[in-house]
Protein backbone atom coordinates (compact mmCIF):
# COMPACT_ATOMS: atom_id res chain seq x y z
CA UNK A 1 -19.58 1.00 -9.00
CA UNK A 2 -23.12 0.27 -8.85
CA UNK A 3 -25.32 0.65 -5.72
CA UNK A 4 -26.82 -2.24 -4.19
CA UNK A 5 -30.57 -2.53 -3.72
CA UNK A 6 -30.53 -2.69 -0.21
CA UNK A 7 -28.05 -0.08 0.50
CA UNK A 8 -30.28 2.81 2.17
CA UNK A 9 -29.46 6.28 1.65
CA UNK A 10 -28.35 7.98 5.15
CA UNK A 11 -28.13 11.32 5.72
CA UNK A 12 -25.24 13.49 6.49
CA UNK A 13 -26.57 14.02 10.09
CA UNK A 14 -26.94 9.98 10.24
CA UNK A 15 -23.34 10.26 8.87
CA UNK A 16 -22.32 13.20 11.62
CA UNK A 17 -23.52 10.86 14.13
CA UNK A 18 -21.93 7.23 13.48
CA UNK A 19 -18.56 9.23 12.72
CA UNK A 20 -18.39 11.64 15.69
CA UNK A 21 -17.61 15.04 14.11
CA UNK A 22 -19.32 17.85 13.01
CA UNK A 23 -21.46 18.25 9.70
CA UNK A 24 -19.71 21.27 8.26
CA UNK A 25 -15.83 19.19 8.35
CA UNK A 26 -18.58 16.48 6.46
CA UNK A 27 -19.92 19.15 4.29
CA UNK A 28 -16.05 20.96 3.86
CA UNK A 29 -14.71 16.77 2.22
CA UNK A 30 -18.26 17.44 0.10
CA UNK A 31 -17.44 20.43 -1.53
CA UNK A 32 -13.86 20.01 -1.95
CA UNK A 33 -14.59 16.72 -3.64
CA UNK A 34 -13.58 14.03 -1.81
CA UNK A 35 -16.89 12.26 -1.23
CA UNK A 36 -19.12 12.35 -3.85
CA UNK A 37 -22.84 10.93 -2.68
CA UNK A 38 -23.76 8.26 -4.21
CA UNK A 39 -27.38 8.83 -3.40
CA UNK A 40 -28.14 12.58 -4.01
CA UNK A 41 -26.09 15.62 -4.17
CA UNK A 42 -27.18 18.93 -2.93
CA UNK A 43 -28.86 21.00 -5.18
CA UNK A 44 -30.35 24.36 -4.35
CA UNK A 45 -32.34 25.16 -0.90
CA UNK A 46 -34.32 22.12 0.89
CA UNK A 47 -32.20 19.37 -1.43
CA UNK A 48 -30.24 17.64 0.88
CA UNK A 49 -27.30 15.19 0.31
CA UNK A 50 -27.91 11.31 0.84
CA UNK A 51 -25.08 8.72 1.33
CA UNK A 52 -24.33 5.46 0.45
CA UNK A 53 -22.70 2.75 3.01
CA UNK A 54 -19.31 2.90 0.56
CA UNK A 55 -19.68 6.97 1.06
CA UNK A 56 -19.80 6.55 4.96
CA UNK A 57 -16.67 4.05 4.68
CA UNK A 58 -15.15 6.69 2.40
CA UNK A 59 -15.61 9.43 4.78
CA UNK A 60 -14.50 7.52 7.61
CA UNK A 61 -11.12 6.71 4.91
CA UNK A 62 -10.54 10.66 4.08
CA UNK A 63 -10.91 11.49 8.35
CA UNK A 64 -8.18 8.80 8.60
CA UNK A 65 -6.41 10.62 6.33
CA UNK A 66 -6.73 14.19 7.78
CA UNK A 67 -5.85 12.72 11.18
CA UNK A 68 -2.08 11.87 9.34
CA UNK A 69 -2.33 15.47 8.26
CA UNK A 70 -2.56 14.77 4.61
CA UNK A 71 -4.17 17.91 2.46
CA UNK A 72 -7.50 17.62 1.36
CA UNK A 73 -6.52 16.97 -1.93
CA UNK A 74 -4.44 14.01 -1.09
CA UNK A 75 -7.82 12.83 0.40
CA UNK A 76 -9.59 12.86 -2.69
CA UNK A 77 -6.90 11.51 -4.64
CA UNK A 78 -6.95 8.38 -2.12
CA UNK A 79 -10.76 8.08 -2.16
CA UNK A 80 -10.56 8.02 -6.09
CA UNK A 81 -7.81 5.49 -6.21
CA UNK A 82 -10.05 3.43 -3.21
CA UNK A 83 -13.05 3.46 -5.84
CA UNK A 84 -10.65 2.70 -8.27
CA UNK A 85 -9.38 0.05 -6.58
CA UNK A 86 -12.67 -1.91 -5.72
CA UNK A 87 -13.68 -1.82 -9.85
CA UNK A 88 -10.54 -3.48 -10.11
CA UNK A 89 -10.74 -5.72 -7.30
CA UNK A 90 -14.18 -6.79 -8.46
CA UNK A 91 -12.96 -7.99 -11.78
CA UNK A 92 -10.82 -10.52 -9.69
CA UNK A 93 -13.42 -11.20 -6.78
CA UNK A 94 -16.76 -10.68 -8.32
CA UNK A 95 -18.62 -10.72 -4.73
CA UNK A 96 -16.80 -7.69 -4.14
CA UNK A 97 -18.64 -4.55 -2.99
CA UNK A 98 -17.34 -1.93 -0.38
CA UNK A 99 -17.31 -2.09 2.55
CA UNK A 100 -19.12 -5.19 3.17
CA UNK A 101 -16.54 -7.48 1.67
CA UNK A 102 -14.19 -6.13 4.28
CA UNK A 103 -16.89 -6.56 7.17
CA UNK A 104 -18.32 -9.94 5.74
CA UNK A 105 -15.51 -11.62 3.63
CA UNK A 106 -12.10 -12.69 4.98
CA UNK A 107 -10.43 -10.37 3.04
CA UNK A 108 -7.52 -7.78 4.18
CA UNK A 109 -7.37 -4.55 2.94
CA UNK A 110 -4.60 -1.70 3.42
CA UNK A 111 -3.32 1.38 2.32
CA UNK A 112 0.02 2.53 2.24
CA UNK A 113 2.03 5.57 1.90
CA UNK A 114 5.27 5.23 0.80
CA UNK A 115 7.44 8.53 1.27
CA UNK A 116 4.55 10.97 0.71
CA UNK A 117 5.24 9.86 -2.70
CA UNK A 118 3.19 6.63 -3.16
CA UNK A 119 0.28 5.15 -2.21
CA UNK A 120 0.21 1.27 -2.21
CA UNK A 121 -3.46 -0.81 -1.81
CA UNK A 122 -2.29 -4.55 -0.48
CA UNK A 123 -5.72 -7.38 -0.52
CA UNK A 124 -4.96 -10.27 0.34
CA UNK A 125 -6.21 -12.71 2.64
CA UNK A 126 -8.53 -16.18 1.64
CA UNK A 127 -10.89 -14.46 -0.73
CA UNK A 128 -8.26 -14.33 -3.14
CA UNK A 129 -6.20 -16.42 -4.42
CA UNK A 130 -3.19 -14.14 -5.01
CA UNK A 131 -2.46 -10.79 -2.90
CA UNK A 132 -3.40 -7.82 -5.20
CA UNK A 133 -1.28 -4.63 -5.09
CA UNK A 134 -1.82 -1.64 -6.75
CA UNK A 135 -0.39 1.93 -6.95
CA UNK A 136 -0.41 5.17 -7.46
CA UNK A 137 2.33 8.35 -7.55
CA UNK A 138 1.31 11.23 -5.74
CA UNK A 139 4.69 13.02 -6.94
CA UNK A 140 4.50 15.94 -9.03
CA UNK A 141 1.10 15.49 -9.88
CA UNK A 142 -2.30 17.63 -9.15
CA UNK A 143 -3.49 14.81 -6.83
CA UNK A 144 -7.24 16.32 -7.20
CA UNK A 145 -7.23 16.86 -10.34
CA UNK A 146 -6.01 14.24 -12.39
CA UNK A 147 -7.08 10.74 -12.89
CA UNK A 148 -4.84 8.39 -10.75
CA UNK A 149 -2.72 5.63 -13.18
CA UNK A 150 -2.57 2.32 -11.16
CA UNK A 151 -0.09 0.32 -11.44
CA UNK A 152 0.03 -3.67 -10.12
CA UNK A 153 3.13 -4.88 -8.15
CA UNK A 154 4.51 -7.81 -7.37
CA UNK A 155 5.42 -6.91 -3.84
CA UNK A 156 5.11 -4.28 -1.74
CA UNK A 157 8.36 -2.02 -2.12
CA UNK A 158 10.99 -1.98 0.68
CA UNK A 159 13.12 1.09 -0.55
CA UNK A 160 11.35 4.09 1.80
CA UNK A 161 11.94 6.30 4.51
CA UNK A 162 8.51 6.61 5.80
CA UNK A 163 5.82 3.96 5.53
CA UNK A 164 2.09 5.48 6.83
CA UNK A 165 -0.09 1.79 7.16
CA UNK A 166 -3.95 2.52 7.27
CA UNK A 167 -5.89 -0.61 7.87
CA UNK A 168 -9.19 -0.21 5.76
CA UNK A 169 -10.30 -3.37 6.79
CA UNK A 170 -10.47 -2.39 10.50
CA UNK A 171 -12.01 0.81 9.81
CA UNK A 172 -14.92 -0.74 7.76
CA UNK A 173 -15.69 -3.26 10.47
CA UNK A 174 -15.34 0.16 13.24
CA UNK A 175 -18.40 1.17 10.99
CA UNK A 176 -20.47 -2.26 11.15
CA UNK A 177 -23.31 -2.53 13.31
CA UNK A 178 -22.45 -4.73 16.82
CA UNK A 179 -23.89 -8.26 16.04
């Protein structure tokens, strides 16, 4: 997804300090590939890394994540299919640009996990038309590895054990600026 003009690089201490936790667990989603900066990537002594607004919402996603205790490579898997996600998103709602269409737009977005198994985006709400689900297996797959196939549902499925809801609409609008 493109980067818009205005969006500002920000630093990983800028990052460190809007989040509330230390640089190297930043640094550790960095190198393990979960974030991927959208601005600069390290590269050698004195190059540091530089952040988009997406990659702040992103890290702020993958801490949610770790909180639930899901490995590291579940993380990036997730941040993949959430970049993933907004491409195809933005072929429905053309506005669409993370994480301001959560802050600004009345739209709804969540994440499931279904089971461990499956991971379930839901949008809905009135900047679209029709909800939009999409998902993903996690089974038997190299979750870090491998690009994620996304599938679109009809409805969110009800056969599960163990349903893990993370609101990424309330955790881009944590990360807005107080009006």
């Amino acid at each position: 997804m493109p980067i818009m003009a205005a969006d500002e690089p920000v630093t990983l201490k800028e990052v460190q300090l809007r989040l509330g936790v230390p640089q190297h667990v930043l640094i550790h989603l960095c190198e393990k590939g979960v974030i991927k900066p959208d601005f600069a990537e390290t590269s050698g002594r004195g190059k540091r890394r530089e952040f988009s607004e997406r990659n702040v919402f992103e890290f702020a996603t993958a801490l949610t994540l770790r909180r639930v205790e899901l490995p590291v490579a579940t993380a990036a898997f997730v941040i993949g299919l959430l970049r993933a996600f907004a491409t195809a998103t933005k072929k429905l709602v053309p506005s669409f640009v993370l994480p301001d269409s959560l802050i600004d737009d009345d739209l709804e977005l969540s994440l499931y996990l279904l089971d461990g198994e499956r991971l379930v985006f839901q949008a809905g709400g009135e900047a679209m038309k029709t909800p939009l689900l999409l998902s993903a297996d996690l089974g038997g797959s190299k979750p870090a590895s491998k690009r994620p196939r996304i599938t679109t549902l009809t409805e969110l499925p009800e056969a599960f054990d163990v349903r893990v809801e993370i609101d990424l609409t309330r955790i881009a609008r944590n990360l807005a600026p107080a009006p």
